[in-house]
Protein backbone atom coordinates (compact mmCIF):
# COMPACT_ATOMS: atom_id res chain seq x y z
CA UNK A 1 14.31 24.37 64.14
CA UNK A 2 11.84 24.85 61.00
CA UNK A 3 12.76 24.62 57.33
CA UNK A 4 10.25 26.71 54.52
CA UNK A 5 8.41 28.86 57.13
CA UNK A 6 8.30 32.65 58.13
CA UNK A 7 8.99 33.24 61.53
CA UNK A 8 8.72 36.44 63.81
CA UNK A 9 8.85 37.03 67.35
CA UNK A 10 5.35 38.06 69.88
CA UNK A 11 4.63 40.17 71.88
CA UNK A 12 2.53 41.97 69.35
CA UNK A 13 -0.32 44.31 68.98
CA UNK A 14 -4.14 42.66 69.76
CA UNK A 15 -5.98 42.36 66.59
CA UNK A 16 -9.18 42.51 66.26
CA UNK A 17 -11.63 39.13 66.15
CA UNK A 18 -12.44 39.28 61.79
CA UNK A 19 -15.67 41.41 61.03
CA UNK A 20 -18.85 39.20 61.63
CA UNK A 21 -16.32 36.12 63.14
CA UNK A 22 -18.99 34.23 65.13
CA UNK A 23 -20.88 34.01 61.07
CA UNK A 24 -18.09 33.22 59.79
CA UNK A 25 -11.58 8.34 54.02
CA UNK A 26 -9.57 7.21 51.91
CA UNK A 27 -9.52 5.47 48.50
CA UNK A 28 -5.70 4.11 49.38
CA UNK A 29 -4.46 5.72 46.12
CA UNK A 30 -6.09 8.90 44.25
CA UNK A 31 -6.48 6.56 41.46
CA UNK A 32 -8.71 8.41 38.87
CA UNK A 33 -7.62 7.71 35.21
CA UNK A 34 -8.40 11.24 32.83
CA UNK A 35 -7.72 11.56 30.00
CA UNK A 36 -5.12 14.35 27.63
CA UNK A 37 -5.75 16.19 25.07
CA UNK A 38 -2.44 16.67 23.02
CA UNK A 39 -3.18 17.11 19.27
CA UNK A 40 -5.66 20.06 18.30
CA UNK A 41 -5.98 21.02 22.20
CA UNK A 42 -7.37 24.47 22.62
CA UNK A 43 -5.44 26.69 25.71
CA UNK A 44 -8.36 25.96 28.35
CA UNK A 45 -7.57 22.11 27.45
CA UNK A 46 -3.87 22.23 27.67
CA UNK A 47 -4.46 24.40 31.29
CA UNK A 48 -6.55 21.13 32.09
CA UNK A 49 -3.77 19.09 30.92
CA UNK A 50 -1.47 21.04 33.04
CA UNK A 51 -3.99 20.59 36.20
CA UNK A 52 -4.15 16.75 35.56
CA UNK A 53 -0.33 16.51 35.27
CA UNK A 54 -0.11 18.21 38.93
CA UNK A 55 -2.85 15.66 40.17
CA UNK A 56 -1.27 13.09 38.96
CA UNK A 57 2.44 13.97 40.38
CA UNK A 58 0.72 14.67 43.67
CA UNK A 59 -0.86 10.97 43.78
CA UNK A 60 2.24 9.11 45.63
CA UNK A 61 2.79 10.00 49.04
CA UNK A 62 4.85 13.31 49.95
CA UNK A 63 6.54 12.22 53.61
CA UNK A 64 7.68 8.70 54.43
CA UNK A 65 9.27 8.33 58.20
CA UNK A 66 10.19 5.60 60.14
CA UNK A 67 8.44 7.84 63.43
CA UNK A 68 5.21 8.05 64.25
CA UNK A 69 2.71 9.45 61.76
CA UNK A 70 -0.58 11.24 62.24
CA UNK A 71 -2.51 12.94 59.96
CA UNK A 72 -3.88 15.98 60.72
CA UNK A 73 -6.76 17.48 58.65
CA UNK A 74 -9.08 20.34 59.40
CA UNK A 75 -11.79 22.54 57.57
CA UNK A 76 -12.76 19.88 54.95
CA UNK A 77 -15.87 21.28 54.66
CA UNK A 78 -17.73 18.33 52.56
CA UNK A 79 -15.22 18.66 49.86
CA UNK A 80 -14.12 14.78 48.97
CA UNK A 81 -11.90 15.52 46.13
CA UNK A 82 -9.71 17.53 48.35
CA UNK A 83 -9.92 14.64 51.33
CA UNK A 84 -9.47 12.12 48.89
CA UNK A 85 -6.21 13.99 47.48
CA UNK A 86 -4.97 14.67 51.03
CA UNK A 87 -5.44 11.27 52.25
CA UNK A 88 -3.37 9.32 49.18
CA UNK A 89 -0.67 12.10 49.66
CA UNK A 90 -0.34 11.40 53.55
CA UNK A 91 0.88 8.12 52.20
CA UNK A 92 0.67 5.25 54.72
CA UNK A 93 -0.04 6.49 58.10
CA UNK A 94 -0.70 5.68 62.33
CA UNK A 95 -3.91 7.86 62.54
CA UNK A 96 -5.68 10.50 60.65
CA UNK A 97 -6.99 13.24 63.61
CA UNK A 98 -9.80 16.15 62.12
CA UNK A 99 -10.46 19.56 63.67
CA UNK A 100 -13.68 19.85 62.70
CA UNK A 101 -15.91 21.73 60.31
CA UNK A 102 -16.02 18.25 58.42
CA UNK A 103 -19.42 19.90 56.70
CA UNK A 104 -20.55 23.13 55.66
CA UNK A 105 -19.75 24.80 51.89
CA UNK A 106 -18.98 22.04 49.81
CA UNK A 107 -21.53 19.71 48.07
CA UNK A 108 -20.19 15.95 49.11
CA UNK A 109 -21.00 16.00 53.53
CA UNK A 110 -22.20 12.30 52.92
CA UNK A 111 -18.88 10.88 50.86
CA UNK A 112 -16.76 13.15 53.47
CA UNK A 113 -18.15 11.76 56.83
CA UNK A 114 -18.46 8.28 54.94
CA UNK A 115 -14.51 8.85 54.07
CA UNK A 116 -13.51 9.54 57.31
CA UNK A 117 -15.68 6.75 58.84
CA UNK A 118 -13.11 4.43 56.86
CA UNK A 119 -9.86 5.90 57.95
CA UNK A 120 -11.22 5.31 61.28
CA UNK A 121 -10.15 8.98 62.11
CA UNK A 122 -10.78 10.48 65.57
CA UNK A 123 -12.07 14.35 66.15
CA UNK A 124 -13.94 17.08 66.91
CA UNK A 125 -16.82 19.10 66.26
CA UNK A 126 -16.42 22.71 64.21
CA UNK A 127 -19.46 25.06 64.47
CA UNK A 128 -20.81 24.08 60.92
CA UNK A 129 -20.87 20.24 62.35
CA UNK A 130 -22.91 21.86 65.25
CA UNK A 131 -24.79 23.56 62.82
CA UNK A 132 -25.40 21.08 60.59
CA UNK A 133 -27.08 18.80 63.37
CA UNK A 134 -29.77 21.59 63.65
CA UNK A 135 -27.63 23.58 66.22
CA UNK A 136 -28.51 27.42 67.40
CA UNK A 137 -25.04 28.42 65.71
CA UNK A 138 -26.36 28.85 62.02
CA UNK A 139 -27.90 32.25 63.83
CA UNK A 140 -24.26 33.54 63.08
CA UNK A 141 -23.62 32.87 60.07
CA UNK A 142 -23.40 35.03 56.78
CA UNK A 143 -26.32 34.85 54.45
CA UNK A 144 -24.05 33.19 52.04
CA UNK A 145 -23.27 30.35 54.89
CA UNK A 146 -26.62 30.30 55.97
CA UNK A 147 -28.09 29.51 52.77
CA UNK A 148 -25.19 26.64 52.02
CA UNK A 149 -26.27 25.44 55.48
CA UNK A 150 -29.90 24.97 55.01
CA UNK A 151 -28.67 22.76 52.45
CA UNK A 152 -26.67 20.83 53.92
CA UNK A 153 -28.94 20.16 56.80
CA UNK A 154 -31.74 18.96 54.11
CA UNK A 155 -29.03 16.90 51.96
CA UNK A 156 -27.36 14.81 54.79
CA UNK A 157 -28.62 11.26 56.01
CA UNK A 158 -29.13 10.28 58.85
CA UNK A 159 -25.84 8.13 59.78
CA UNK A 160 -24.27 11.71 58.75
CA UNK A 161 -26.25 13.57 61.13
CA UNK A 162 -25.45 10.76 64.04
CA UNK A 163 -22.00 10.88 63.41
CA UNK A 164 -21.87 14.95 63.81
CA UNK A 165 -23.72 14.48 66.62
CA UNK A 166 -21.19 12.14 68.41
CA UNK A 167 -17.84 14.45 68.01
CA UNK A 168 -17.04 15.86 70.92
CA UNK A 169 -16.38 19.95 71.08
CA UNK A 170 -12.63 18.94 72.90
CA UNK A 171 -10.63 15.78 72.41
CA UNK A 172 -6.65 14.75 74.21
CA UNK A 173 -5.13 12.21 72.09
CA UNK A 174 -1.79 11.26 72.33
CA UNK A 175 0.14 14.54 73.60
CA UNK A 176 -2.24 16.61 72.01
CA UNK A 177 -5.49 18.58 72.59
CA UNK A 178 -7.85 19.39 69.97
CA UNK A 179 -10.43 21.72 69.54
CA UNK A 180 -11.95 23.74 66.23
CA UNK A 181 -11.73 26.99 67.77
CA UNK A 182 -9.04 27.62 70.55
CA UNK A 183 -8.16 25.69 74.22
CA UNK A 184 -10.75 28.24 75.52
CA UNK A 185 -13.37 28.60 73.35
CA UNK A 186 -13.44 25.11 71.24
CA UNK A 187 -16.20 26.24 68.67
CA UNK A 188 -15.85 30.02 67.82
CA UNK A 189 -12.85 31.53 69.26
CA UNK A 190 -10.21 32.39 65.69
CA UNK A 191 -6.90 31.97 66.87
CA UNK A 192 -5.17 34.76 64.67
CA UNK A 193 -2.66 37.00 66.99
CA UNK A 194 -0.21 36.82 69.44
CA UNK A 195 -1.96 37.86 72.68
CA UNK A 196 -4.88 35.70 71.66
CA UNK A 197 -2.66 32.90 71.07
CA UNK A 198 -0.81 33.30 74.60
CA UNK A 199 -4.21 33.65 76.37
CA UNK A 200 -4.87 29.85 74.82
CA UNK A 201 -1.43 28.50 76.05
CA UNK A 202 -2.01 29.74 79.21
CA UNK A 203 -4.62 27.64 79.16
CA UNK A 204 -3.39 24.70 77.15
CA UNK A 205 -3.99 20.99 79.21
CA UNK A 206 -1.41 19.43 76.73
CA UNK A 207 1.83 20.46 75.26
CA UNK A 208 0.45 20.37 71.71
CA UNK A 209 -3.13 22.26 70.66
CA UNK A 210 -4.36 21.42 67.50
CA UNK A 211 -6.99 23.73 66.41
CA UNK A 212 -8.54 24.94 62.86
CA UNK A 213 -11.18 27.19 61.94
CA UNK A 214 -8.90 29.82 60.59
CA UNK A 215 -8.43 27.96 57.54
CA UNK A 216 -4.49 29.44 57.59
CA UNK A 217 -1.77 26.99 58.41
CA UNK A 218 0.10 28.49 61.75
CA UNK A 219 2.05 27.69 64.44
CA UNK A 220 2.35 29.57 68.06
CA UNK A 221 5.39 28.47 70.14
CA UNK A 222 6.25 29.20 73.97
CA UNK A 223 9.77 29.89 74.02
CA UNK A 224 11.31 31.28 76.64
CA UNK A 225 8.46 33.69 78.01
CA UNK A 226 7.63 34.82 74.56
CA UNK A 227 5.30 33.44 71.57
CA UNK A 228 6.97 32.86 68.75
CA UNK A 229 4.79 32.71 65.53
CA UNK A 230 5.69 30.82 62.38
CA UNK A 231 3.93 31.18 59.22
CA UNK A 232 4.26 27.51 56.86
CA UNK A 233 5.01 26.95 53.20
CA UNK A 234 4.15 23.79 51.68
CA UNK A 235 6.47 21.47 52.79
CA UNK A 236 7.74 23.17 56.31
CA UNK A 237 8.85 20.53 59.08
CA UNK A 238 8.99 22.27 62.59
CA UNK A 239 11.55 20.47 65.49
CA UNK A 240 9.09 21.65 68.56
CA UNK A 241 11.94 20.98 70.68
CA UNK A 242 9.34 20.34 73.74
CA UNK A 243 8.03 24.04 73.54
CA UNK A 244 4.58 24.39 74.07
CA UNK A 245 2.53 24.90 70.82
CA UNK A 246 -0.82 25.83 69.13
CA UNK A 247 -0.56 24.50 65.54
CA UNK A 248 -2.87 24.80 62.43
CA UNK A 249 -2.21 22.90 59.61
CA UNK A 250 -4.78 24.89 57.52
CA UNK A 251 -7.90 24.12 55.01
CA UNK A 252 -8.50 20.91 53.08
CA UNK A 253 -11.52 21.74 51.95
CA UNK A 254 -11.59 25.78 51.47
CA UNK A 255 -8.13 26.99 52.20
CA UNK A 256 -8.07 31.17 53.21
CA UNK A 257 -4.22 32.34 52.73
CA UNK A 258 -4.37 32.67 48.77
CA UNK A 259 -2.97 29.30 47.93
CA UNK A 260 -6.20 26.74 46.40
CA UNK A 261 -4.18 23.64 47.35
CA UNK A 262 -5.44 21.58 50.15
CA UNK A 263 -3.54 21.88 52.84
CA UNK A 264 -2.23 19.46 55.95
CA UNK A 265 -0.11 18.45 58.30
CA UNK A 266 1.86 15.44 59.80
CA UNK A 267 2.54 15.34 63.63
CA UNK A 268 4.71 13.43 64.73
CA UNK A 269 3.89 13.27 68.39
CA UNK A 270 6.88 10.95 69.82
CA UNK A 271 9.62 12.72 68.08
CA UNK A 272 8.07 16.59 68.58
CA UNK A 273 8.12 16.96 64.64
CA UNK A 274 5.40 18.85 62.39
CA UNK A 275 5.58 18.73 58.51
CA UNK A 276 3.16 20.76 56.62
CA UNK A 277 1.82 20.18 52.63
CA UNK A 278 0.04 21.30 49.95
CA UNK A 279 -1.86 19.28 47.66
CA UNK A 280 -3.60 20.19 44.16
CA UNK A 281 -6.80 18.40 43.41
CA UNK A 282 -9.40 18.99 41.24
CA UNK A 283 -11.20 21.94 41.97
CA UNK A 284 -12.74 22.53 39.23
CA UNK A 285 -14.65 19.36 39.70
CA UNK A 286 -15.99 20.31 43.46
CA UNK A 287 -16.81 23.78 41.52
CA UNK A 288 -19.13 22.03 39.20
CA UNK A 289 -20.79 20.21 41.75
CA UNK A 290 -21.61 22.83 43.85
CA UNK A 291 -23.09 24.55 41.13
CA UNK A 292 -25.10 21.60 40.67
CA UNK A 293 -26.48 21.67 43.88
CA UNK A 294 -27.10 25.31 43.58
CA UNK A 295 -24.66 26.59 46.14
CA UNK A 296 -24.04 30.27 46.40
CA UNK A 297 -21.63 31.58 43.67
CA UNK A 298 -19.44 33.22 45.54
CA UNK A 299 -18.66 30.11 47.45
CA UNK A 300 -18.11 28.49 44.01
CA UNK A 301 -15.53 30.78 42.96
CA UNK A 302 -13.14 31.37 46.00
CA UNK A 303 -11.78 27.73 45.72
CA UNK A 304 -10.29 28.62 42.51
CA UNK A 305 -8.21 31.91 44.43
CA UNK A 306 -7.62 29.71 47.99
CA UNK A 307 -9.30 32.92 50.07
């Protein structure tokens, strides 16, 4: 059963792998205090206004249960103000699980990894965490990537760079396995059809895989011989109803389906629920920073678009 999602029934065609594929914790409350401008405001300072009244709406948490409650974040890519948005939203939770790519993109990998590190969250590596550690798989990526790369590996510390180092490329927590990529491939592989999906569950150790690196919140469900494939809104809750599933809860940190919110999920492992959410923060913030640090433009300006 699912509530706010688009739904359609496998088999499907094969789709192509996206051109050059393989290139491409918490403050308890978001408690900054900004301030209005009411009288004499020009337009750009009332759509600021506007921004800050959605931050500050979005500061209590969005899902309280009386189940079990993980969060599950992937794709952060170094950006804290997202993280730091996602994490008060989650509200009061059991766990906070990442699928990697903590790094890579955004201008904060320090305050991320240092973020996490507090949550006590539990994860994987993505191929920009491999990456970042001085791994062969920058050799992939765009020039664009590349070049926010280099700097990543030369603006880390060291404690960053030894806590990259440690995640493991697969994990099995709870009912669940996760991996960046897919089951089969855990770094590269984008999970982003039906028969690539299937191939996965037919591989799948546990009855829930968690995977990113897509940076679009989906779900793939066994059900009956046939893959079903649901499609989230902010705010979708899935019954799993013991079906086998691969399940993305999309981009924190850089979010690819046209929608700049943050997005998440919460698992509920014991009682086979998934809820997903969308969170503003400020992005415009991130966006100066990474100008700052003299990140490529185009890298800058796709946060404000969500693709």
């Amino acid at each position: 059963m699912l509530r706010g999602a688009r739904s359609e029934r496998g088999p499907g065609k094969p789709d192509r792998e996206p051109n050059g594929a393989r290139q491409t914790d918490t403050q308890a409350v978001y408690d900054r205090r900004r301030r209005f401008f009411r009288a004499g405001e020009t337009s750009e300072e009332g759509d600021r206004r506007a921004l800050e009244d959605r931050l500050r709406r979005a500061s209590g948490p969005l899902l309280q249960s009386a189940g079990m409650r993980i969060a599950v974040l992937s794709d952060i890519h170094a950006n804290l103000h997202a993280l730091d948005a996602v994490l008060a939203a989650a509200g009061e939770v059991d766990a906070v699980w990442h699928l990697g790519d903590v790094v890579g993109y955004g201008p904060d990998p320090d305050g991320v990894v240092d973020r996490l590190r507090e949550v006590d969250a539990k994860g994987v590596r993505g191929n920009h965490d491999a990456a970042a550690c001085g791994g062969s798989e920058i050799d992939w990526f765009n020039p664009e990537a590349r070049r926010a790369m280099e700097w990543t590996r030369a603006a880390i510390s060291d404690a960053t760079r030894a806590w990259l180092t440690d995640l493991p490329e697969r994990r099995t927590l709870e009912t669940s396995e996760l991996v960046h990529g897919s089951p089969r491939e855990p770094l590269w592989e984008y999970v982003m059809s039906v028969p690539v999906a299937r191939a996965n569950l037919a591989v799948l150790k546990s009855p829930i895989g968690l995977h990113g690196h897509t940076h679009v919140p989906v779900a793939y469900l066994e059900d009956d011989g046939r893959v079903e494939v649901v499609g989230p809104d902010g705010g979708s809750e899935l019954v799993l109803r013991e079906r086998r599933a691969l399940i993305n809860p999309g981009s924190v940190g850089q979010p690819r389906d046209g929608d700049p919110d943050a997005s998440f999920m919460v698992l509920d492992p014991e009682g086979g629920t998934v809820a997903w959410h969308r969170v503003p923060y400020d992005i415009e913030a991130v966006q100066h920073a990474m100008q700052s640090a003299g990140l490529p433009a185009s890298l800058v300006a796709r946060l404000s678009v969500g693709l």
